[in-house]
Structures are given as structure tokens and as C-alpha cells.
PDB file of N, CA and C in Angstrom:
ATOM      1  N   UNK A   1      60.908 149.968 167.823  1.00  0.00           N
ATOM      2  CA  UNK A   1      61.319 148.843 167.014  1.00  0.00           C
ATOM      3  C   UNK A   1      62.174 147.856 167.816  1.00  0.00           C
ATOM      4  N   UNK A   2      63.240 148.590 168.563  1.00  0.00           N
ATOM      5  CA  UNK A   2      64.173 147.634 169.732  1.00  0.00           C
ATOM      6  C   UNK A   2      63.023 146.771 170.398  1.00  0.00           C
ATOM      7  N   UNK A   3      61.722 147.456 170.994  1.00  0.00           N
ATOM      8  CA  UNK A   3      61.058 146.780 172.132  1.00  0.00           C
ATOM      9  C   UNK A   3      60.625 145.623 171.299  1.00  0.00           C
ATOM     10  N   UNK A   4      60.562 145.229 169.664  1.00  0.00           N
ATOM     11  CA  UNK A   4      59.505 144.105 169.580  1.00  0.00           C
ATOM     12  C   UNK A   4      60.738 143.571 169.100  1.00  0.00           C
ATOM     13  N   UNK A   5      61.725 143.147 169.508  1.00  0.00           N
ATOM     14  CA  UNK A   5      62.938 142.059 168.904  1.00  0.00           C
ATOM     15  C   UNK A   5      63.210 141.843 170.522  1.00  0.00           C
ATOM     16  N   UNK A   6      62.853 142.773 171.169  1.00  0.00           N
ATOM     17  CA  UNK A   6      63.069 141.840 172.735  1.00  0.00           C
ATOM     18  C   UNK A   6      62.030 141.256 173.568  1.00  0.00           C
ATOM     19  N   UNK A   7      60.892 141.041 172.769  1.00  0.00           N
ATOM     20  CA  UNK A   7      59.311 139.985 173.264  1.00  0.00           C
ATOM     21  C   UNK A   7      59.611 138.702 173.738  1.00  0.00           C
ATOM     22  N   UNK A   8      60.361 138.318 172.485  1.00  0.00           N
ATOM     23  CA  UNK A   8      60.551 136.916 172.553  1.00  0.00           C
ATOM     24  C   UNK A   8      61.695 136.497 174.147  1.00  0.00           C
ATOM     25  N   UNK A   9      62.417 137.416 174.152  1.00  0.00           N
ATOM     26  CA  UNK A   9      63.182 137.168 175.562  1.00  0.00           C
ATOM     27  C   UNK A   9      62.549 137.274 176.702  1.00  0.00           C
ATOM     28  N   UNK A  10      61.490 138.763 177.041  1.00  0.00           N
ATOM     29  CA  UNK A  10      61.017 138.707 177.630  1.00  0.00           C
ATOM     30  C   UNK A  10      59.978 137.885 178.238  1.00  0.00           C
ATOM     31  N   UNK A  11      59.186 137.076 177.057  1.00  0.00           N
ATOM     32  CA  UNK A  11      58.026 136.131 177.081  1.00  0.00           C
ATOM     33  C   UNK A  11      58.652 135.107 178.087  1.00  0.00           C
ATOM     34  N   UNK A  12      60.151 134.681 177.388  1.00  0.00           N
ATOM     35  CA  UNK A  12      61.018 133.323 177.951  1.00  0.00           C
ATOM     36  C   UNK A  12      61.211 133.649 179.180  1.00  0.00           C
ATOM     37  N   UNK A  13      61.783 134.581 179.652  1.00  0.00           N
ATOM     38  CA  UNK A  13      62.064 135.227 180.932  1.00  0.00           C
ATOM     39  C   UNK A  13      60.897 134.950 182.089  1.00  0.00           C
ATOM     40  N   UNK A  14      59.620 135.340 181.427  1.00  0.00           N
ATOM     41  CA  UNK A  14      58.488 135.522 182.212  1.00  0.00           C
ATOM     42  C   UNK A  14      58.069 134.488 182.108  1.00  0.00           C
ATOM     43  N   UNK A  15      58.129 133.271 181.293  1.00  0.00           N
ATOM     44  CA  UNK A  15      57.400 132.029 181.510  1.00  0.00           C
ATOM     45  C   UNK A  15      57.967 130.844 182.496  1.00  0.00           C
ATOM     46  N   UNK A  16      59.483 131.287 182.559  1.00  0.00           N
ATOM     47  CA  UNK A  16      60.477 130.337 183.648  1.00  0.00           C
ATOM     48  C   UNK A  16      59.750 131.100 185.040  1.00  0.00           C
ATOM     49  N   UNK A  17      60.095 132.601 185.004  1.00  0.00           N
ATOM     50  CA  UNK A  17      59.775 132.895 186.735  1.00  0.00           C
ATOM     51  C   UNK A  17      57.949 132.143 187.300  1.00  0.00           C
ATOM     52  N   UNK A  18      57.653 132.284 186.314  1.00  0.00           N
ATOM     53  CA  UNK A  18      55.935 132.191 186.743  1.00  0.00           C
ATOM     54  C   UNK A  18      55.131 130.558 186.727  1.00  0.00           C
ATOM     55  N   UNK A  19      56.309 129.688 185.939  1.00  0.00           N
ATOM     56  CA  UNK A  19      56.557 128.478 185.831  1.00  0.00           C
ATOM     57  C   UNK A  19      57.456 127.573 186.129  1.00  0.00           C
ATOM     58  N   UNK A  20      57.969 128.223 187.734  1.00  0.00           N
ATOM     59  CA  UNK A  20      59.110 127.254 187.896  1.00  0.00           C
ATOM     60  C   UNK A  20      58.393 126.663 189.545  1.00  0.00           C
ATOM     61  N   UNK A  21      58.227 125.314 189.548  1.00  0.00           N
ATOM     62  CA  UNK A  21      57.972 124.902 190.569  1.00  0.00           C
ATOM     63  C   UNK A  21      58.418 123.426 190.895  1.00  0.00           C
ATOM     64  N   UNK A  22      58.586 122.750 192.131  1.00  0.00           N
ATOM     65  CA  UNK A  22      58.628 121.582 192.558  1.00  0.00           C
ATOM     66  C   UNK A  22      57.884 121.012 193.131  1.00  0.00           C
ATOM     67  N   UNK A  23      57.004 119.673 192.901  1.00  0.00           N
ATOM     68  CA  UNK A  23      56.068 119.325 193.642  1.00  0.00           C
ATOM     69  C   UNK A  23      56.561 117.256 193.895  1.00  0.00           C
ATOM     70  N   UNK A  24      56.308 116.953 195.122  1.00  0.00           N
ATOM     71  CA  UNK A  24      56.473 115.829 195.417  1.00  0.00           C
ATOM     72  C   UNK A  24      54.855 115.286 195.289  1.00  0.00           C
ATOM     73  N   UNK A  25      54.948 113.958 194.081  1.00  0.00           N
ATOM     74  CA  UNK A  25      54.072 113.369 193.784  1.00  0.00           C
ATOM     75  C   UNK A  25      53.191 112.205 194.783  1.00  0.00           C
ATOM     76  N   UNK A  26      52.118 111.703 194.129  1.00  0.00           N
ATOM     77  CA  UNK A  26      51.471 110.530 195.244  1.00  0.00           C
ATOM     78  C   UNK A  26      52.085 109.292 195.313  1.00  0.00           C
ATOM     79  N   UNK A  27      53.047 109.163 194.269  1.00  0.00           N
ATOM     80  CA  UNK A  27      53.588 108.208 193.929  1.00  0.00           C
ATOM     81  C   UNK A  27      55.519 107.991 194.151  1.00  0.00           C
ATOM     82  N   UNK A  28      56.157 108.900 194.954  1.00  0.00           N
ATOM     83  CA  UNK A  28      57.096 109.381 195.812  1.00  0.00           C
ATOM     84  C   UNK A  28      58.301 109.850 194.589  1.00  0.00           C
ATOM     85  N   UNK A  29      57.225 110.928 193.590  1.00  0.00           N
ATOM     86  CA  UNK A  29      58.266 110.939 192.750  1.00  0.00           C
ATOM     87  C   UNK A  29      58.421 112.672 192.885  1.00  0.00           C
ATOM     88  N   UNK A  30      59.709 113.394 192.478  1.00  0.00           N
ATOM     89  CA  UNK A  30      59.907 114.740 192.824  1.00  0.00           C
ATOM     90  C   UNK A  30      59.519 115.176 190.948  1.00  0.00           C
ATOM     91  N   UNK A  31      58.798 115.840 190.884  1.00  0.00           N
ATOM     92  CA  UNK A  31      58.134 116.729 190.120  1.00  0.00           C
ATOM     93  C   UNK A  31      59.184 118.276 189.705  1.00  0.00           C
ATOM     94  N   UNK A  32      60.358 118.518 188.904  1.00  0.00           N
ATOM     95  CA  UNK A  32      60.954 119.737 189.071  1.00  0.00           C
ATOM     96  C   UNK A  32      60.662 120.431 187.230  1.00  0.00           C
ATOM     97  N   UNK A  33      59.713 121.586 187.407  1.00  0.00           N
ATOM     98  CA  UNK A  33      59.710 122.099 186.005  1.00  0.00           C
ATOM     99  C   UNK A  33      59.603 123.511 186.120  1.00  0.00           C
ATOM    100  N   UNK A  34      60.705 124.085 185.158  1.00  0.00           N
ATOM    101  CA  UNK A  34      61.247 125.661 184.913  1.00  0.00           C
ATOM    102  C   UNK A  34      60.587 125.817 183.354  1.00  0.00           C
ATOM    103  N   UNK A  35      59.737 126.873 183.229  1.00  0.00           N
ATOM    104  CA  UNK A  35      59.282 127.345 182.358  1.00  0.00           C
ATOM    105  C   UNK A  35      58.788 125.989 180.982  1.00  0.00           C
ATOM    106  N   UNK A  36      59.344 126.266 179.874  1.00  0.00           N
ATOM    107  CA  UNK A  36      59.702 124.993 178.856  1.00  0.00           C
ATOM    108  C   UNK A  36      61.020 124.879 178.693  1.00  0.00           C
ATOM    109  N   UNK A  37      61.769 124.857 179.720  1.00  0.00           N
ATOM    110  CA  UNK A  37      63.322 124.513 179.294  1.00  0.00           C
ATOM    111  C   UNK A  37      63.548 123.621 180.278  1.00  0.00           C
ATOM    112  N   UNK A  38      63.149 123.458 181.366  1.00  0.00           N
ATOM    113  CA  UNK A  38      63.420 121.407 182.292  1.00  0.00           C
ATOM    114  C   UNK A  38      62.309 121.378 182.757  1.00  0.00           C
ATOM    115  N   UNK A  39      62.478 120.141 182.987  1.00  0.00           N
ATOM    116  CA  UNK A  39      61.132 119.074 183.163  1.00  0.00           C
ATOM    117  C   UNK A  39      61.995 117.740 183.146  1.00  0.00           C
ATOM    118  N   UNK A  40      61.920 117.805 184.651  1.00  0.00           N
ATOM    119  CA  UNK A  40      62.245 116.584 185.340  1.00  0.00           C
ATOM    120  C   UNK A  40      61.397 115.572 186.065  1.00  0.00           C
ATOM    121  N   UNK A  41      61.551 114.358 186.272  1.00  0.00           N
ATOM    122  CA  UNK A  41      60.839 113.471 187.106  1.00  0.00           C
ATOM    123  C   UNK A  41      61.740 112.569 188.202  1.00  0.00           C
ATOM    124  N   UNK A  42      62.191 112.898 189.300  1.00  0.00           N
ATOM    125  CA  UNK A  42      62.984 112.011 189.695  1.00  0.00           C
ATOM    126  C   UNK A  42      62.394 110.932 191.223  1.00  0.00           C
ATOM    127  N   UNK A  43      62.970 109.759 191.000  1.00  0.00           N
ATOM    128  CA  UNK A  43      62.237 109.091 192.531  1.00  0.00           C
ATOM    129  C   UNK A  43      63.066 109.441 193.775  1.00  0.00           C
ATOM    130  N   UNK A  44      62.474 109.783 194.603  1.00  0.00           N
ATOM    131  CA  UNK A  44      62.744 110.272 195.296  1.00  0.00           C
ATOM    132  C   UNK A  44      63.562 109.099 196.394  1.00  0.00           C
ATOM    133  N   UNK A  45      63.061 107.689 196.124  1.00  0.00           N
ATOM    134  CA  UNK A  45      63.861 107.140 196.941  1.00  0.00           C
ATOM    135  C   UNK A  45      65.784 106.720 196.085  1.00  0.00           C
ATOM    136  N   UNK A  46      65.313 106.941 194.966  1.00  0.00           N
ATOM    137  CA  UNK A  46      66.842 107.534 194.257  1.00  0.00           C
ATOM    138  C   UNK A  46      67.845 108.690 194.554  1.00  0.00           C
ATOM    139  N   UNK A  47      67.214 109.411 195.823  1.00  0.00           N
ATOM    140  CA  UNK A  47      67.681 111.027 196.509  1.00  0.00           C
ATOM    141  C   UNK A  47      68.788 110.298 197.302  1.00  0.00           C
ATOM    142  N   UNK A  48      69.852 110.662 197.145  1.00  0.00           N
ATOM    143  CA  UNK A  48      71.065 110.080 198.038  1.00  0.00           C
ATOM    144  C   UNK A  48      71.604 110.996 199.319  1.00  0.00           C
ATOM    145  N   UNK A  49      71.751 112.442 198.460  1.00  0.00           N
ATOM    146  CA  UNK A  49      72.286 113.521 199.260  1.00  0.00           C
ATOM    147  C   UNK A  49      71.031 114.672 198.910  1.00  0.00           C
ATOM    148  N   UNK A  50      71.696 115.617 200.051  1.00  0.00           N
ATOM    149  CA  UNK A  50      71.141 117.066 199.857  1.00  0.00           C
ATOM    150  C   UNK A  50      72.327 117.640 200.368  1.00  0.00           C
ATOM    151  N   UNK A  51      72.516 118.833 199.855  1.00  0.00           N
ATOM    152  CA  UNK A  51      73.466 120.327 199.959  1.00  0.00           C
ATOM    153  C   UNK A  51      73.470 121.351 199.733  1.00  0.00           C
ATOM    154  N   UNK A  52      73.361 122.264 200.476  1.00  0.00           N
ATOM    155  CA  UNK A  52      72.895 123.648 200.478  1.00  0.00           C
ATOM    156  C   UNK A  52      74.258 123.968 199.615  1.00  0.00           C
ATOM    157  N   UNK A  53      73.654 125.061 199.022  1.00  0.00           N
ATOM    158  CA  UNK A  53      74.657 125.416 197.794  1.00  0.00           C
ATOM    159  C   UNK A  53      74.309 127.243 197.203  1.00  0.00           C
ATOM    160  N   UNK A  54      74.684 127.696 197.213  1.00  0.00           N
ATOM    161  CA  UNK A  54      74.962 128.757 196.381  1.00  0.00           C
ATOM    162  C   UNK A  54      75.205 129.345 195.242  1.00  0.00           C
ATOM    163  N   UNK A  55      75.807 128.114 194.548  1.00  0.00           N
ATOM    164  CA  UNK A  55      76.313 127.882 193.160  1.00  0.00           C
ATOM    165  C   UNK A  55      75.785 128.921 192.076  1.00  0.00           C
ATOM    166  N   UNK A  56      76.263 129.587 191.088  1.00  0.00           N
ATOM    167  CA  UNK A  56      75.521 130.114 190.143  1.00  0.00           C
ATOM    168  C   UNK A  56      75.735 129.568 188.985  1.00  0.00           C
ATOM    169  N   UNK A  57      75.770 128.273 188.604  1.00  0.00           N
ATOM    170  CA  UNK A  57      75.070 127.013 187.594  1.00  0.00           C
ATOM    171  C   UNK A  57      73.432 127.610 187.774  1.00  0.00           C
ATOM    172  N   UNK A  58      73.602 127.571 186.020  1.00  0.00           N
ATOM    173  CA  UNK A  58      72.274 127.386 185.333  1.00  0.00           C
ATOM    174  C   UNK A  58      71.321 126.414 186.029  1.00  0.00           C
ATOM    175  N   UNK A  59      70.758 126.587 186.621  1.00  0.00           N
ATOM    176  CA  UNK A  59      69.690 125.556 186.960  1.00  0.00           C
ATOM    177  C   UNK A  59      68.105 126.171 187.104  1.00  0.00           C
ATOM    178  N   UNK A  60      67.180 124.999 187.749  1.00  0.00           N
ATOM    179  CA  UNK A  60      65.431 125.431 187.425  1.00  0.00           C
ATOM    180  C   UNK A  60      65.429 126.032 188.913  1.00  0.00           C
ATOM    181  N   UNK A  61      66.043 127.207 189.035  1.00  0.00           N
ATOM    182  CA  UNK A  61      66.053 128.015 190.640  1.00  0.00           C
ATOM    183  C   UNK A  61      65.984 129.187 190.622  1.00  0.00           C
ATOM    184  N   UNK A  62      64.994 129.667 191.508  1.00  0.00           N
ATOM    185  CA  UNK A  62      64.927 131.631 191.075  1.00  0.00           C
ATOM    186  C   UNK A  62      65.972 132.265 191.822  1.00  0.00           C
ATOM    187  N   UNK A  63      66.156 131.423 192.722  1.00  0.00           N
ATOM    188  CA  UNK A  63      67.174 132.295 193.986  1.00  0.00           C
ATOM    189  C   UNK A  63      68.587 131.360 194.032  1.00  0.00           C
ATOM    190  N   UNK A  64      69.750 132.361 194.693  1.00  0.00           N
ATOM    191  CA  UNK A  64      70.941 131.673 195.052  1.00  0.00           C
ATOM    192  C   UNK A  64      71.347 131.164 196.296  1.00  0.00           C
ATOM    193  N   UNK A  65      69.781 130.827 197.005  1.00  0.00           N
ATOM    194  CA  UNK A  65      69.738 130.259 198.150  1.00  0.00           C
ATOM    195  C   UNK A  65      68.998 129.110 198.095  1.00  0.00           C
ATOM    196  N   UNK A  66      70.106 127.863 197.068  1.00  0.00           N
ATOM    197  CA  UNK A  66      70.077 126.458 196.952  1.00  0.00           C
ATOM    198  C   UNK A  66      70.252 125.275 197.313  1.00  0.00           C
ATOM    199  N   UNK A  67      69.310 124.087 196.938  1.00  0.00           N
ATOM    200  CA  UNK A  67      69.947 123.000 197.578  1.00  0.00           C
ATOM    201  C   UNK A  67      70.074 121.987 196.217  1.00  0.00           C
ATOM    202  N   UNK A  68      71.001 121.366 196.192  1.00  0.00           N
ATOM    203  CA  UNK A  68      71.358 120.633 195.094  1.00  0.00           C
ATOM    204  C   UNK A  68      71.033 119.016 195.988  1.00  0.00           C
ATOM    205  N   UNK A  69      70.602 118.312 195.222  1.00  0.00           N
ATOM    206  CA  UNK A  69      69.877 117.342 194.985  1.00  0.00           C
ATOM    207  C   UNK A  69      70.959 116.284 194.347  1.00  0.00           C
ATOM    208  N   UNK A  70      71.447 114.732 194.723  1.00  0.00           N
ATOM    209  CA  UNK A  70      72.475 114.399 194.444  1.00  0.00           C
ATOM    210  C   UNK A  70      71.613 112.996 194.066  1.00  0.00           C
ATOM    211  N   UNK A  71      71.008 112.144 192.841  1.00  0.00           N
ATOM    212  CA  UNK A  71      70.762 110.811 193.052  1.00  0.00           C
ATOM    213  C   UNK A  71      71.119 109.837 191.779  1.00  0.00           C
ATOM    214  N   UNK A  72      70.706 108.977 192.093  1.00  0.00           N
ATOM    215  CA  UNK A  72      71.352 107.840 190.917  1.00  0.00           C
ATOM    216  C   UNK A  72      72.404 107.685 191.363  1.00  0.00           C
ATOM    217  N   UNK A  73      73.533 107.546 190.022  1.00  0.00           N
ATOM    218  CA  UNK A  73      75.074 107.686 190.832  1.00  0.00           C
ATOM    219  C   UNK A  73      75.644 108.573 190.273  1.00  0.00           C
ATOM    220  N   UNK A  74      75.148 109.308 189.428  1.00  0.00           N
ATOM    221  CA  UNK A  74      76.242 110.805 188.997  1.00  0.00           C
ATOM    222  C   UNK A  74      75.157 111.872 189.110  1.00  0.00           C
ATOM    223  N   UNK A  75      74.260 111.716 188.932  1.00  0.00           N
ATOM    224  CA  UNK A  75      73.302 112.910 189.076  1.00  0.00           C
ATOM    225  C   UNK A  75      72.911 114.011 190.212  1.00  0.00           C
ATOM    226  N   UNK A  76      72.794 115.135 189.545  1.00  0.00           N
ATOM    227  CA  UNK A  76      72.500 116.256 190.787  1.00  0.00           C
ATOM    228  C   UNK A  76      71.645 117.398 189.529  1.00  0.00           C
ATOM    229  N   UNK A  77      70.592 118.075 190.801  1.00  0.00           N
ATOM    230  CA  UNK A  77      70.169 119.155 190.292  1.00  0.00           C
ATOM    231  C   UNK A  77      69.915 120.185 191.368  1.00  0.00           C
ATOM    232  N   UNK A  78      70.391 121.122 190.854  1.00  0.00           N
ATOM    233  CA  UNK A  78      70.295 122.458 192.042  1.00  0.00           C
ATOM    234  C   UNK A  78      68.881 123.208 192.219  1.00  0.00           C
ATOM    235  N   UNK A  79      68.128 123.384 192.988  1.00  0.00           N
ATOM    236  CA  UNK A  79      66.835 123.955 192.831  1.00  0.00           C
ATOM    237  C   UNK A  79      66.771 125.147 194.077  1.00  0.00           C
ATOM    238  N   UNK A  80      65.740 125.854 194.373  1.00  0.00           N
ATOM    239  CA  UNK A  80      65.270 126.670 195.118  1.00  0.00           C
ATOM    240  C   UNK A  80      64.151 126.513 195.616  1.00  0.00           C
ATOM    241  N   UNK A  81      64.009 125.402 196.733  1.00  0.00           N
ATOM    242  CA  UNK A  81      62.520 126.007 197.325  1.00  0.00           C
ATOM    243  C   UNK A  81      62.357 126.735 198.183  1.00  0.00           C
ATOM    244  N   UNK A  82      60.921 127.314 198.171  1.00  0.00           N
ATOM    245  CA  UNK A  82      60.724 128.725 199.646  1.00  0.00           C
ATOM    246  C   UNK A  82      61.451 128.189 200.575  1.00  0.00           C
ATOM    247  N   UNK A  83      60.827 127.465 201.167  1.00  0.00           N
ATOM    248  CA  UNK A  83      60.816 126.743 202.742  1.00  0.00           C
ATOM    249  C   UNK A  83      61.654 125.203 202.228  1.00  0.00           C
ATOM    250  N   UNK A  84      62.972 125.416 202.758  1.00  0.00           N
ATOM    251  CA  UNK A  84      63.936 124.612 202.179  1.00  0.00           C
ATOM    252  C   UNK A  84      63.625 123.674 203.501  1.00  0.00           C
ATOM    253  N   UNK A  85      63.498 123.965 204.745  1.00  0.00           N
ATOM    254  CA  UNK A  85      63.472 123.083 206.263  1.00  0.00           C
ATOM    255  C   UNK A  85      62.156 121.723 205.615  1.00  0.00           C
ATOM    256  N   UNK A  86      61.111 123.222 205.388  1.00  0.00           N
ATOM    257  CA  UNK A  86      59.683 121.877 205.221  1.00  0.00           C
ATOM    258  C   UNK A  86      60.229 120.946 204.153  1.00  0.00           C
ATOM    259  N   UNK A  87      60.901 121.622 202.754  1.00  0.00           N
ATOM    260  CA  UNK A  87      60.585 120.485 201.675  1.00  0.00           C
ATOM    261  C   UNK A  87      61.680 119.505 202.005  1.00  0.00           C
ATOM    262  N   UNK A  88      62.644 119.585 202.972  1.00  0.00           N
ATOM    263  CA  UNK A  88      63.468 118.812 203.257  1.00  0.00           C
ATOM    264  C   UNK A  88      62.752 117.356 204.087  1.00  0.00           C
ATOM    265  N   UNK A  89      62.492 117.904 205.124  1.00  0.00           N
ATOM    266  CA  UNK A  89      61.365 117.234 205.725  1.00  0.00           C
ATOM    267  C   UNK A  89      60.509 116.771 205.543  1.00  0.00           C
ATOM    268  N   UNK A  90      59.955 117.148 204.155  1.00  0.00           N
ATOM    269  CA  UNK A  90      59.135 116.304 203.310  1.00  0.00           C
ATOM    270  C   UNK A  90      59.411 115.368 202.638  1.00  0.00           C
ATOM    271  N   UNK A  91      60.712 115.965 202.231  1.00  0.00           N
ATOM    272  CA  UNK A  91      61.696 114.701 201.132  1.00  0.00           C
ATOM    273  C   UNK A  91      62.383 113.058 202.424  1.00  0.00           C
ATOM    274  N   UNK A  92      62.311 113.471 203.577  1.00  0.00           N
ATOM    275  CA  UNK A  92      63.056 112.693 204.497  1.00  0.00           C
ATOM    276  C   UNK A  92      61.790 111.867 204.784  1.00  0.00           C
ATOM    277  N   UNK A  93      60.572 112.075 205.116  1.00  0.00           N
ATOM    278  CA  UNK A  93      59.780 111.461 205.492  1.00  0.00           C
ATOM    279  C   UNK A  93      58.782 110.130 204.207  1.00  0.00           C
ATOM    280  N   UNK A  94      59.730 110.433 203.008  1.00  0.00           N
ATOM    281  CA  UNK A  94      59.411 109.801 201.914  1.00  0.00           C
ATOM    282  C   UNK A  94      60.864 108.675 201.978  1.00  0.00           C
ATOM    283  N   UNK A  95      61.667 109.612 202.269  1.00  0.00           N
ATOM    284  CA  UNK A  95      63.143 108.447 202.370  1.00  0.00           C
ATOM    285  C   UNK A  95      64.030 109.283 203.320  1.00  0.00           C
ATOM    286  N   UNK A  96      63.535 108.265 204.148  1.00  0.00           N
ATOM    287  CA  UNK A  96      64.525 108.736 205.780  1.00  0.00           C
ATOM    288  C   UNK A  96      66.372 108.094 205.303  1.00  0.00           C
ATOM    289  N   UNK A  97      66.390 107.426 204.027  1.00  0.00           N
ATOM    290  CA  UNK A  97      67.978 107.573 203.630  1.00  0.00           C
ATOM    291  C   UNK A  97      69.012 108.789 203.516  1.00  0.00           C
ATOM    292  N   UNK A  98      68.345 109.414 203.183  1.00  0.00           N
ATOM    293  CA  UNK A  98      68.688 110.825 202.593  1.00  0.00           C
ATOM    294  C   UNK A  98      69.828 111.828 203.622  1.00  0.00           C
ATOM    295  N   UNK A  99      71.004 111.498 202.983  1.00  0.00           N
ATOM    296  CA  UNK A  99      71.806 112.587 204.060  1.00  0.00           C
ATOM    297  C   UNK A  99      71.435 113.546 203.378  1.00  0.00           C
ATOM    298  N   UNK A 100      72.274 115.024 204.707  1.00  0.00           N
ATOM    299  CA  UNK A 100      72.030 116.248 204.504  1.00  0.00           C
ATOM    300  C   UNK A 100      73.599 116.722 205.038  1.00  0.00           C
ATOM    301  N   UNK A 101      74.207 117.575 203.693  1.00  0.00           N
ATOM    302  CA  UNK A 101      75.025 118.565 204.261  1.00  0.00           C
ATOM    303  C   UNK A 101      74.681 119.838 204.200  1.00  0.00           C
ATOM    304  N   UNK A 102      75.744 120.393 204.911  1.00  0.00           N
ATOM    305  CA  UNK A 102      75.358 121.875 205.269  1.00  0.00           C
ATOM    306  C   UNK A 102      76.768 122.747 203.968  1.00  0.00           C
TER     307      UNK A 102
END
């Protein structure tokens, strides 16, 4: 009886890990969506900073080996990609503005 009052968590659980991805668009926009709970669109030439981060804020990231994302003028979102070097490098070659801290 416990196992079917904990579906609904588990379902949520399993739809963020298996649905959380970032993709840079044709149109130089960053693509960030975690399960059905964010769904972001941001331009990428709006990317001001990057910072490796650790943080354990709620965010659309499986791991605590993060980079938070700083644009507009108050905005930031912390994410996790595999290969943080490439998507960096990907993000720079869309907007060579883009500092990077460590």
C-alpha cells in the first residue's frame, strides 16, 4: 500500500533525471529543460559570465559539478553539463563576450 502513494514521486523523480538536458539552438539560443518543472530559453548573446560552482541550489542539474550561467542583469542559472570544456567552447564561439571564472 506504502509503494502506490510513492508512484507519483517516483514518476517525478524519473522524469527530471531522463529529461534533463541543454541544447544550443540554430538560432544562438540556449535550450535548458528539467523534467516538467523548468523550461528555459535564454540568448545566448545575453550570457555575460560563467562559474564553476558547486552550489546545492535547486536547479535543472543532475550533478554538483556546476556551472552557473550569469545573463541579463540579475539573472543566473546553475546547470550540469557532461563535458563542461566543449559546452563552454561552444557557448564562446556563439559569443566570444563571455567571461569565465574559475
Amino acid at each position: 500500500m506504502m509503494f502506490f502513494a510513492l508512484i507519483p514521486a517516483i514518476l517525478l523523480i524519473l522524469n527530471i533525471y531522463l529529461n534533463t538536458f541543454y541544447q544550443i539552438t540554430s538560432d544562438k539560443k540556449l535550450l535548458i529543460k528539467s523534467g516538467i518543472l523548468f523550461n528555459a530559453n535564454i540568448e545566448i548573446d545575453k550570457i555575460k559570465k560563467i562559474k564553476h560552482s558547486n552550489s546545492f541550489l535547486s536547479a535543472p542539474a543532475l550533478s554538483l559539478d556546476r556551472l552557473e550561467l550569469f545573463y541579463n542583469t540579475y539573472d543566473s542559472v546553475i546547470i550540469s553539463p557532461k563535458n563542461k570544456s566543449k559546452f563552454i567552447a561552444h557557448l564562446l564561439s556563439n559569443n566570444p563576450d563571455i567571461s569565465i571564472q574559475d
